[in-house]
C-alpha atoms as a PDB file:
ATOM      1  CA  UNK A   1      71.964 -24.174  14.141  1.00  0.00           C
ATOM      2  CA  UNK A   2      68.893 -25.775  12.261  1.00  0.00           C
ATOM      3  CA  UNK A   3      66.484 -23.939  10.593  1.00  0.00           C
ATOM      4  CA  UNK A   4      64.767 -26.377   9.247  1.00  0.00           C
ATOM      5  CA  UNK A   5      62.004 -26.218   5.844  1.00  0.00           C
ATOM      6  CA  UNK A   6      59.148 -24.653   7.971  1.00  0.00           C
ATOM      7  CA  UNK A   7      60.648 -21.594   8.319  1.00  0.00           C
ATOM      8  CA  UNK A   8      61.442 -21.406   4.300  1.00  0.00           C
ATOM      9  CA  UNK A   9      57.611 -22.909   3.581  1.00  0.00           C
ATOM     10  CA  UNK A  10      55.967 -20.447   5.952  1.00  0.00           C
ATOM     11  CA  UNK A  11      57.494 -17.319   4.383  1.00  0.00           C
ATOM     12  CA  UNK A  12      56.438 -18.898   0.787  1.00  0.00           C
ATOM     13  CA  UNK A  13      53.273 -19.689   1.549  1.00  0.00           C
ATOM     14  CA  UNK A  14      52.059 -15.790   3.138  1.00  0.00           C
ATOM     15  CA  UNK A  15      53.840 -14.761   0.010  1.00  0.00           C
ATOM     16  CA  UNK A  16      51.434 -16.417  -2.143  1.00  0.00           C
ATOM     17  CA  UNK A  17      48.239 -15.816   0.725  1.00  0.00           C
ATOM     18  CA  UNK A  18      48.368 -12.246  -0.680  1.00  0.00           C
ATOM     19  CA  UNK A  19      47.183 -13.224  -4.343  1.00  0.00           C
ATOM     20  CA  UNK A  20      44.015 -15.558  -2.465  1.00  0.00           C
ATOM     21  CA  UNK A  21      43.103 -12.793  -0.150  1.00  0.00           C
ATOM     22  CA  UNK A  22      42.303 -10.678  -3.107  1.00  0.00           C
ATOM     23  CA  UNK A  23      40.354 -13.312  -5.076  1.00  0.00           C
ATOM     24  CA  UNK A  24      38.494 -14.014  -1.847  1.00  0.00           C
ATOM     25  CA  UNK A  25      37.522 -10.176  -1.764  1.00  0.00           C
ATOM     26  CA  UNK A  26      36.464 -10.534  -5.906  1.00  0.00           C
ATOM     27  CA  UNK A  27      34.488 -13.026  -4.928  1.00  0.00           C
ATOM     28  CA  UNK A  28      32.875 -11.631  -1.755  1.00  0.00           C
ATOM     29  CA  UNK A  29      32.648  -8.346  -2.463  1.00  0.00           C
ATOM     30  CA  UNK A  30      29.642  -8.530  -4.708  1.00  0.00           C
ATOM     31  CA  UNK A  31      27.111 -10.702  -2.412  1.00  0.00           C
ATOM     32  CA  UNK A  32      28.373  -8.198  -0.060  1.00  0.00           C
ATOM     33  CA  UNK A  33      27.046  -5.325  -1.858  1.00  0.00           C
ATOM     34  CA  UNK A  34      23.953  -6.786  -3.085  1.00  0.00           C
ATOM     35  CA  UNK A  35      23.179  -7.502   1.081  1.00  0.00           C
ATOM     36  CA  UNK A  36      24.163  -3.796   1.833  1.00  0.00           C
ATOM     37  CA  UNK A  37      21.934  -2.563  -1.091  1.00  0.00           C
ATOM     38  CA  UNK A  38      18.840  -4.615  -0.730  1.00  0.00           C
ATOM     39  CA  UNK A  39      18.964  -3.937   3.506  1.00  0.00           C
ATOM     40  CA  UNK A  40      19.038  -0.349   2.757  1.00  0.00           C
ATOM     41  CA  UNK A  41      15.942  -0.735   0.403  1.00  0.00           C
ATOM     42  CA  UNK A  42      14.079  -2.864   2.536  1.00  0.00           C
ATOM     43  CA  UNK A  43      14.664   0.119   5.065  1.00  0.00           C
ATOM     44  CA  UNK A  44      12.983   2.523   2.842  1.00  0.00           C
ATOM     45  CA  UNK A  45       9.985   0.672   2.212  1.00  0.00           C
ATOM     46  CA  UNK A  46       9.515  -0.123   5.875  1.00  0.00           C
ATOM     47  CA  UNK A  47       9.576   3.659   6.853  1.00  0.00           C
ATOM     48  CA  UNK A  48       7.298   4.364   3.693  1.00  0.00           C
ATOM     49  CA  UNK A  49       4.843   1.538   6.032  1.00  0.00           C
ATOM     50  CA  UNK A  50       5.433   3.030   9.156  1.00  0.00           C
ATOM     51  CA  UNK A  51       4.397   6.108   8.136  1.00  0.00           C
ATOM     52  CA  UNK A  52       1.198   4.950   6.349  1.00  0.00           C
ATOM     53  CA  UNK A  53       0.667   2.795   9.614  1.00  0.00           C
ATOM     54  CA  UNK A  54       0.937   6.079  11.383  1.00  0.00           C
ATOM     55  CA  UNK A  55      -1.291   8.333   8.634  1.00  0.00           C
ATOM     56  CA  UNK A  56      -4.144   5.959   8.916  1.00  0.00           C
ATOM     57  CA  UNK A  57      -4.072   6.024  12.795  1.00  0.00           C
ATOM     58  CA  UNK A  58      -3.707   9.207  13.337  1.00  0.00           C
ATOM     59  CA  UNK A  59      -6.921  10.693  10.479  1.00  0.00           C
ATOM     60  CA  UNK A  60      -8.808   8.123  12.283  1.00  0.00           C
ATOM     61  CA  UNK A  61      -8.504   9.225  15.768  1.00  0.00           C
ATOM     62  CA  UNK A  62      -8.721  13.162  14.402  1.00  0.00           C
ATOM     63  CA  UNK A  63     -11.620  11.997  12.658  1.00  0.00           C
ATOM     64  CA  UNK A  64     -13.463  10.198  15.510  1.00  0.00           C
ATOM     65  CA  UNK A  65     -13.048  14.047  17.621  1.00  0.00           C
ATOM     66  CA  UNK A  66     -13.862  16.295  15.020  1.00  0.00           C
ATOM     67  CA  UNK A  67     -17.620  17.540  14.600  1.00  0.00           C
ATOM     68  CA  UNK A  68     -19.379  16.975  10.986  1.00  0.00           C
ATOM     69  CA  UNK A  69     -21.214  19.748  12.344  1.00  0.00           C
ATOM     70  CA  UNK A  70     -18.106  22.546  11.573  1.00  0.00           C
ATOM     71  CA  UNK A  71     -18.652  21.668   7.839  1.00  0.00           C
ATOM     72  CA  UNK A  72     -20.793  23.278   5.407  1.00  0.00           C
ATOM     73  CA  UNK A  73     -21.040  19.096   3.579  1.00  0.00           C
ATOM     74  CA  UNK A  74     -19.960  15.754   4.264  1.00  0.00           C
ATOM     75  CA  UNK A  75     -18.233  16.451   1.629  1.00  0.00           C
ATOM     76  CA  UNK A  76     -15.919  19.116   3.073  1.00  0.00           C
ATOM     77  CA  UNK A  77     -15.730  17.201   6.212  1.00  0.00           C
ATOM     78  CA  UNK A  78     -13.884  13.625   4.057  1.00  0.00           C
ATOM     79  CA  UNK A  79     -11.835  16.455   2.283  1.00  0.00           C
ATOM     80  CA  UNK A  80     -10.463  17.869   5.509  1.00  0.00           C
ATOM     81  CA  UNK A  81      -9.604  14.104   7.060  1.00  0.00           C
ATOM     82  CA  UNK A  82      -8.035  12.995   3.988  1.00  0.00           C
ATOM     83  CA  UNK A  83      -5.932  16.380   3.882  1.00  0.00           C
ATOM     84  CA  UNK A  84      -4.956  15.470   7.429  1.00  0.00           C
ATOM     85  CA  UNK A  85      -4.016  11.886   6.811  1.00  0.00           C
ATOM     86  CA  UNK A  86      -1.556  12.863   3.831  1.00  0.00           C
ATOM     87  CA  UNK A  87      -0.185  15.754   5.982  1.00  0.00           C
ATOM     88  CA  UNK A  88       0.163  12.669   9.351  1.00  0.00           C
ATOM     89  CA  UNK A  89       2.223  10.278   5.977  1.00  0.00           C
ATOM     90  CA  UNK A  90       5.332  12.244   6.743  1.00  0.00           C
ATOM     91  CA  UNK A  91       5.883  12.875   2.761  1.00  0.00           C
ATOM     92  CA  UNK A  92       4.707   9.461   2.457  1.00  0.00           C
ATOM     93  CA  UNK A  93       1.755  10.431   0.111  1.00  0.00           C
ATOM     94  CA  UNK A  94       3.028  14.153  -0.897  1.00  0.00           C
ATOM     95  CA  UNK A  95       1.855  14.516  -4.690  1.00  0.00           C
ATOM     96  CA  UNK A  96       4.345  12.663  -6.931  1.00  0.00           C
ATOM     97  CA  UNK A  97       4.411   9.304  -4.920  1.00  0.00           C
ATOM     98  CA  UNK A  98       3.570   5.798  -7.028  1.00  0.00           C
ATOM     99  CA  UNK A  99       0.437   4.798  -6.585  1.00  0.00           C
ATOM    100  CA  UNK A 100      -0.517   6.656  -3.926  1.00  0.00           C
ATOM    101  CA  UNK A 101      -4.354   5.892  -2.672  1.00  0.00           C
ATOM    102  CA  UNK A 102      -6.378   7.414   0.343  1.00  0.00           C
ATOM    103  CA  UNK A 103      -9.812   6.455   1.247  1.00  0.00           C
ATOM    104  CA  UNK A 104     -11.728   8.093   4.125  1.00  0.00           C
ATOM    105  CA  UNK A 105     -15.212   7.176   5.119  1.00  0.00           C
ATOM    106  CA  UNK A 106     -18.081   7.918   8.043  1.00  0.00           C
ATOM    107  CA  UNK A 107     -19.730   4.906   8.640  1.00  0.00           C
ATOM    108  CA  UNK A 108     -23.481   4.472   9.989  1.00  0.00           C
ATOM    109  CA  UNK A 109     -26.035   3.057   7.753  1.00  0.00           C
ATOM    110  CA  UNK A 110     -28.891   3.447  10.504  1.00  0.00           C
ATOM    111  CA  UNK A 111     -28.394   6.946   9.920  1.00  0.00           C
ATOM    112  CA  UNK A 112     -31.641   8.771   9.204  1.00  0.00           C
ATOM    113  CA  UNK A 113     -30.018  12.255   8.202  1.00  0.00           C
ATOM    114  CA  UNK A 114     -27.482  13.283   5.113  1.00  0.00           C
ATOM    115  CA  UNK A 115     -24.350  14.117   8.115  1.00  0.00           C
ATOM    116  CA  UNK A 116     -25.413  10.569   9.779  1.00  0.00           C
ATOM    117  CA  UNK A 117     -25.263   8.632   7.234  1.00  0.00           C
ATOM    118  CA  UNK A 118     -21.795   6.270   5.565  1.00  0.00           C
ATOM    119  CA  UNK A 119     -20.167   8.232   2.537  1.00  0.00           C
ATOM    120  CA  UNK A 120     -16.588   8.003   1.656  1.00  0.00           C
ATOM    121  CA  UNK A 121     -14.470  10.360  -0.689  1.00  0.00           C
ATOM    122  CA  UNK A 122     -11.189   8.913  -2.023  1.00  0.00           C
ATOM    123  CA  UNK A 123      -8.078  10.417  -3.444  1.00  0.00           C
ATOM    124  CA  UNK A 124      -6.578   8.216  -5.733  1.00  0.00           C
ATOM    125  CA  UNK A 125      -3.337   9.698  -7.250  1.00  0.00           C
ATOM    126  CA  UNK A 126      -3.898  13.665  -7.508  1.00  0.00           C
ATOM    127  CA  UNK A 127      -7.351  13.423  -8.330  1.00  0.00           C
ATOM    128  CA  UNK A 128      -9.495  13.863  -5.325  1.00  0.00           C
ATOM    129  CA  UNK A 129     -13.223  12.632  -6.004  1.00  0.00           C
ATOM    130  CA  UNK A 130     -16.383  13.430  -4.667  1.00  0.00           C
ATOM    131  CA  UNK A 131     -18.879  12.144  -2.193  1.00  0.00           C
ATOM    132  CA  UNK A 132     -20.225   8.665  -2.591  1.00  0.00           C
ATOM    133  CA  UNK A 133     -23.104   7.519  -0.751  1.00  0.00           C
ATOM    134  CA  UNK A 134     -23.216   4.383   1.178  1.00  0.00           C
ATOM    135  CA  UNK A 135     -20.079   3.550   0.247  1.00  0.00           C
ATOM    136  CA  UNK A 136     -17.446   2.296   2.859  1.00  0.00           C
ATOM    137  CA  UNK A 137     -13.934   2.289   2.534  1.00  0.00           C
ATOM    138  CA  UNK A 138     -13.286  -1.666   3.387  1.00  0.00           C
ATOM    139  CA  UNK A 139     -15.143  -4.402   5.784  1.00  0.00           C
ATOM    140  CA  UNK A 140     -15.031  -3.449   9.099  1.00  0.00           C
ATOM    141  CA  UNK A 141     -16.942  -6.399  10.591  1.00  0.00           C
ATOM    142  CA  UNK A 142     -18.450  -3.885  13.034  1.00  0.00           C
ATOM    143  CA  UNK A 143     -22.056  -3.796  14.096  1.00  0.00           C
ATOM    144  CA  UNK A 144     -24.180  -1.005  12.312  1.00  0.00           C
ATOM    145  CA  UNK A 145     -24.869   0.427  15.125  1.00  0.00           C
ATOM    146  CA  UNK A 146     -21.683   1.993  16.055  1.00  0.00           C
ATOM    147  CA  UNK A 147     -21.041   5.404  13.934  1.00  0.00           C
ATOM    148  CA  UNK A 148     -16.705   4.916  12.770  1.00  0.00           C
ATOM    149  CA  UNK A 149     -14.513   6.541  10.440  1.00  0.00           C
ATOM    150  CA  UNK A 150     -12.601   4.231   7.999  1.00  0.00           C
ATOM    151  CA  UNK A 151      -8.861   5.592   6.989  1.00  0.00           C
ATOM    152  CA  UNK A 152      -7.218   3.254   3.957  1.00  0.00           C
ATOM    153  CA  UNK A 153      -4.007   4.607   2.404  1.00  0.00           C
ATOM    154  CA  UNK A 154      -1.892   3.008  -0.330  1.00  0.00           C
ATOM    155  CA  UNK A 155       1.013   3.062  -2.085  1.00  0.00           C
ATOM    156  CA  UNK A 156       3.406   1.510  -4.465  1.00  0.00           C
ATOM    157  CA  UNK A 157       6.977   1.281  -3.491  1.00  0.00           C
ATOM    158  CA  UNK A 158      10.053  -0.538  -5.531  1.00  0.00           C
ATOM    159  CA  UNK A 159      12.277  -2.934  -3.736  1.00  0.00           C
ATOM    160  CA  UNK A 160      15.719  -3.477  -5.403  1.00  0.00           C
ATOM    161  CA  UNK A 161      18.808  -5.781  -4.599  1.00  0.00           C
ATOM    162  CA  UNK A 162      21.202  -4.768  -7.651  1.00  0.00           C
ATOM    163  CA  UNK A 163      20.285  -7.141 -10.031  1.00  0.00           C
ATOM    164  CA  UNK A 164      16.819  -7.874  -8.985  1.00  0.00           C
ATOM    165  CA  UNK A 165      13.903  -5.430  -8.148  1.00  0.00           C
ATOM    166  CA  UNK A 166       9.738  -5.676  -7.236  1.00  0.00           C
ATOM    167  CA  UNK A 167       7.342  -3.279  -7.051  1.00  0.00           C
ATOM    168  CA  UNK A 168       5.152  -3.521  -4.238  1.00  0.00           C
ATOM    169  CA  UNK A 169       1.929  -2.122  -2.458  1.00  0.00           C
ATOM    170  CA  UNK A 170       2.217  -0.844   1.061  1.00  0.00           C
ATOM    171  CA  UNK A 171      -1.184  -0.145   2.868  1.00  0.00           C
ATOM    172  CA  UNK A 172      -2.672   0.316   6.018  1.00  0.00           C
ATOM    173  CA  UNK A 173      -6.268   0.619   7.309  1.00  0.00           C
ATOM    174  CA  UNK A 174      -7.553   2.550  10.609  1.00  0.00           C
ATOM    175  CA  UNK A 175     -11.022   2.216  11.798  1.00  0.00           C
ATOM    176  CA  UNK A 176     -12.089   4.540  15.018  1.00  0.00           C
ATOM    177  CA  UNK A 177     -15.351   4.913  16.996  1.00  0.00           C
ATOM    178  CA  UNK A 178     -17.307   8.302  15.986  1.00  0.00           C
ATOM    179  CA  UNK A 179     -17.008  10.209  18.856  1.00  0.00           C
ATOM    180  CA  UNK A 180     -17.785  13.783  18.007  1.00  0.00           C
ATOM    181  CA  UNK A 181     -21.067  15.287  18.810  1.00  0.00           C
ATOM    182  CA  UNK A 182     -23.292  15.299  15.688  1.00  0.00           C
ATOM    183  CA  UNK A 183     -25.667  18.183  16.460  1.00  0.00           C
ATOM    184  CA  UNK A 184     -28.854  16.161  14.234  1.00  0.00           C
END
């Protein structure tokens, strides 16, 4: 009967495979974790820009339907948008959050009375401010001719991968076509 050396060398050798498998994990285990951690951040700050994707869509649209005409000012009116747009963020902008930036604006400088004419009010942090006349919210390139409502919303948001981290700006911008009646 021969059993020969491989059978002697082949129980040696797992033997030993134990002690590599475990230095193999040491070594691993920390890119590993880094990838795990830096995927589930990445996660979060994509959410955080599909909701402000979503916030600045949405104001717009409710915007473009709803009448200056139910307001006592413009004034009012950019107030009640911008409260809709942090309400459409999904927590996204709820008091508290870095950096957090809304701008909301009527556009239509051929407008001839004070509800037809481009203003923009802007939260910026918890501070909301009041009316400012003329002033847009970003470049549209669309004709003056055509009454819109700008939405812009920012934020800051921190990207980490265990030993490394960046703070970045998320924002999104919504433009929509003025559709309410304006009862001038």
């Amino acid at each position: 009967m021969y059993v020969g050396l491989g059978g002697v060398l082949g129980q040696h050798f797992r033997e030993d495979s134990r002690g590599a498998s475990l230095v193999e994990l040491a070594l691993a285990l920390p890119i590993l974790i880094m990838l795990l951690v830096g995927m589930v951040s990445a996660a979060i700050a994509y959410n955080h820009q599909l909701a402000l994707t979503h916030a600045s869509r949405e104001g717009g649209r409710y915007a473009a339907t709803l009448p200056v005409t139910n307001f006592a000012s413009m004034e009012e009116w950019l107030g009640e948008i911008i409260t809709q747009v942090v309400d459409d963020a999904t927590g996204t902008l709820d008091p508290g959050a870095d950096g957090r930036w809304v701008c909301v604006a009527y556009v239509f400088p051929n407008g001839s009375v004070g509800t037809d004419q481009t203003a923009r009010r802007i939260l910026d942090g918890g501070t909301l401010g009041g009316i400012e006349s003329g002033q847009q919210c970003m470049t549209d390139g669309r004709p003056d001719t055509e009454r819109r409502v700008q939405v812009v919303v920012r934020r800051n948001s921190e990207f980490t991968v265990v030993f490394f981290s960046s703070n970045i700006t998320l924002d999104s911008e919504g433009v929509s076509r003025f559709e309410a009646a304006l009862g001038t």
